[in-house]
C-alpha atoms as a PDB file:
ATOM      1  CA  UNK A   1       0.000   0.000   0.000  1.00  0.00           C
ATOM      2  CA  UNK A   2       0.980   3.301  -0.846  1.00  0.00           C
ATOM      3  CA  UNK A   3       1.847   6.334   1.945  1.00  0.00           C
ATOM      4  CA  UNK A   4       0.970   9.602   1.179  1.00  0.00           C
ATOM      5  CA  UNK A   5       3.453  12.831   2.875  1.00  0.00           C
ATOM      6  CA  UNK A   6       0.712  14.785   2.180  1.00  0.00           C
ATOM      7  CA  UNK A   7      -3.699  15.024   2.495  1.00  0.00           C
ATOM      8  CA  UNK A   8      -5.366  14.420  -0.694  1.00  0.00           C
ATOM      9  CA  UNK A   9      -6.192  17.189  -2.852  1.00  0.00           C
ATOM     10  CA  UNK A  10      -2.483  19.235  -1.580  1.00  0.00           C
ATOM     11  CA  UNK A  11      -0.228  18.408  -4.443  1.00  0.00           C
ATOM     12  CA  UNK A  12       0.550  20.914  -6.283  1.00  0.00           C
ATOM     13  CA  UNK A  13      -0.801  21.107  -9.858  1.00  0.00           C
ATOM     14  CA  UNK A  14      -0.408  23.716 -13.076  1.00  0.00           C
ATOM     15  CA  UNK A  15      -2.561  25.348 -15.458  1.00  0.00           C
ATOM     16  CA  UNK A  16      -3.624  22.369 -18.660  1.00  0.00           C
ATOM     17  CA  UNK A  17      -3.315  19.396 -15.304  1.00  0.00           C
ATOM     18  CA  UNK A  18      -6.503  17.448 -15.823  1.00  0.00           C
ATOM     19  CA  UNK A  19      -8.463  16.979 -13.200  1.00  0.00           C
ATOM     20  CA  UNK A  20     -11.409  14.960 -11.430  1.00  0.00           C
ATOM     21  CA  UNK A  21     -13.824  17.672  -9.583  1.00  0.00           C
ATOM     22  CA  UNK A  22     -15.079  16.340  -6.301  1.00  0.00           C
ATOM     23  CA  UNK A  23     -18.886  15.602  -6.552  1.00  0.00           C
ATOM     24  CA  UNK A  24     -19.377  18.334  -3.414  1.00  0.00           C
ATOM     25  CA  UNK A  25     -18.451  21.102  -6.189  1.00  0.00           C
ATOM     26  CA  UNK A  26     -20.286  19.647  -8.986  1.00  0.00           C
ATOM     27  CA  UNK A  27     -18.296  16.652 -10.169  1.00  0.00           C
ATOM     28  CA  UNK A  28     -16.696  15.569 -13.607  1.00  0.00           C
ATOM     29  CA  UNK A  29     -13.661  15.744 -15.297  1.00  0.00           C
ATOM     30  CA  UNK A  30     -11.838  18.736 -16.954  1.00  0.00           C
ATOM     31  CA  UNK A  31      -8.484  20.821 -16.918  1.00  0.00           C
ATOM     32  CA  UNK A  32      -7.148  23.795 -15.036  1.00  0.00           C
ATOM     33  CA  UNK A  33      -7.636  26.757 -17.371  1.00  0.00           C
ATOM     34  CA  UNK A  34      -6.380  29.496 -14.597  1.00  0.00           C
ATOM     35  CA  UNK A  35      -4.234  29.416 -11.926  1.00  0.00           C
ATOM     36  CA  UNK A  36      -5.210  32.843  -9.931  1.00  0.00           C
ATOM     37  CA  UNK A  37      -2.551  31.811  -6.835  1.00  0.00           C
ATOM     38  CA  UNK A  38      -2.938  32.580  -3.331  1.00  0.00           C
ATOM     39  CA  UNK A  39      -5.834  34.707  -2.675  1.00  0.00           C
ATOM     40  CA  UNK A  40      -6.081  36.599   0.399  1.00  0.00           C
ATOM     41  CA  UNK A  41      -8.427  35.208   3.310  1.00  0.00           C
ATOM     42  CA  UNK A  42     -12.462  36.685   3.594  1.00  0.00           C
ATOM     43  CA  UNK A  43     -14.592  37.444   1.122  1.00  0.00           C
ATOM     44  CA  UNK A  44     -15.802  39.687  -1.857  1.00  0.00           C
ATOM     45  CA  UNK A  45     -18.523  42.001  -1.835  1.00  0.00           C
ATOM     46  CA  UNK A  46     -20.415  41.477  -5.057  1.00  0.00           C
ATOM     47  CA  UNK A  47     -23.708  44.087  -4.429  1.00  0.00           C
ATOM     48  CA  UNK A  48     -25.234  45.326  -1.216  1.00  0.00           C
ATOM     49  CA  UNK A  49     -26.505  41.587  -0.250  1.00  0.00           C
ATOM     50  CA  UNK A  50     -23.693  39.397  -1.709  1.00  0.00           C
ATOM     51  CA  UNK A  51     -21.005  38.555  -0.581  1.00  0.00           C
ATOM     52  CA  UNK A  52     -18.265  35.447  -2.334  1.00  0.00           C
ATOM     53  CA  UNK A  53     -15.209  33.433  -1.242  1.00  0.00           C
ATOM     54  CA  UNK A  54     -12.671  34.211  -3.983  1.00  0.00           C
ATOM     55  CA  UNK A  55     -11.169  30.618  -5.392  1.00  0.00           C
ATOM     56  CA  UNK A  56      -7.946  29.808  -6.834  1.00  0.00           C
ATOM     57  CA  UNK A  57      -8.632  28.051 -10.144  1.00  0.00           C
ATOM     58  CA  UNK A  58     -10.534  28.138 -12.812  1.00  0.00           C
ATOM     59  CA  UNK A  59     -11.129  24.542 -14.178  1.00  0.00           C
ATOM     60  CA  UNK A  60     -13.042  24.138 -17.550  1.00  0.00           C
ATOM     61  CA  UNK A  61     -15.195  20.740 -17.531  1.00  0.00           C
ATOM     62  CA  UNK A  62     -15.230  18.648 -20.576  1.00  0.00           C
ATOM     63  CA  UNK A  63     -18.818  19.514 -20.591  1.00  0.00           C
ATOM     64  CA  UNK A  64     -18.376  23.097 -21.262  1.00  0.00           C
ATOM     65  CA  UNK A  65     -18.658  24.838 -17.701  1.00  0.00           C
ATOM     66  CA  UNK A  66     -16.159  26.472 -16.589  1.00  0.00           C
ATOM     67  CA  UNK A  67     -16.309  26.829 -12.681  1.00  0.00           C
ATOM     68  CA  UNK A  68     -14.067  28.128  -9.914  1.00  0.00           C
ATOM     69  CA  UNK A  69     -12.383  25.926  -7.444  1.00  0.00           C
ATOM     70  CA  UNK A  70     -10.174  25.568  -4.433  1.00  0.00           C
ATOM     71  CA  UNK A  71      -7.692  23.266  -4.290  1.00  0.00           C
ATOM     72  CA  UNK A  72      -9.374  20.938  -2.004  1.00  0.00           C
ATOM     73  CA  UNK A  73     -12.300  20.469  -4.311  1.00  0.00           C
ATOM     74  CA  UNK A  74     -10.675  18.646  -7.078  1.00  0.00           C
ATOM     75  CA  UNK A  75      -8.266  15.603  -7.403  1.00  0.00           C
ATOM     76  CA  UNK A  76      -5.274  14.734 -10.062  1.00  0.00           C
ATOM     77  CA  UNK A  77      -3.663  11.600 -11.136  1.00  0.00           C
ATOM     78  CA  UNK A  78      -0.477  13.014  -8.474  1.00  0.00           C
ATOM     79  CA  UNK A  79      -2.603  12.879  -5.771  1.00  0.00           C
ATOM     80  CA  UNK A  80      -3.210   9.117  -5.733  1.00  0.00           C
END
């Protein structure tokens, strides 16, 4: 059996890496188009009654989305 140095979801990864999105943000399989890189703690005000968690990535699903993710929230073939 395998040991792991670090918690799933940590390694790091670069912008084209393909990538399995966790079913908790959506699920499915796609690539990293953006890398953003570290993003400062809190959140964004978007209008008076919305307010966001900025992510790190952009990952474009082979479906056609393109959502924003944290690094936690998706999974790549170094991570296993």
């Amino acid at each position: 059996m395998p040991t792991y140095d670090r918690p799933m979801g940590t390694a790091p990864v670069a912008v084209g890496a393909r990538v399995r999105v966790s079913s908790s943000a959506g699920g499915g399989f796609g690539f990293i188009a953006e890398d953003f890189g570290e993003l400062p703690d809190g959140t964004v005000k978007l209008d008076r009654t919305t307010l966001i968690r900025p992510r790190r990535y952009a990952v474009a699903l082979d479906n056609g989305a393109l959502i924003f993710l944290d690094r936690a929230d998706f999974t790549t073939d170094t991570d296993e």
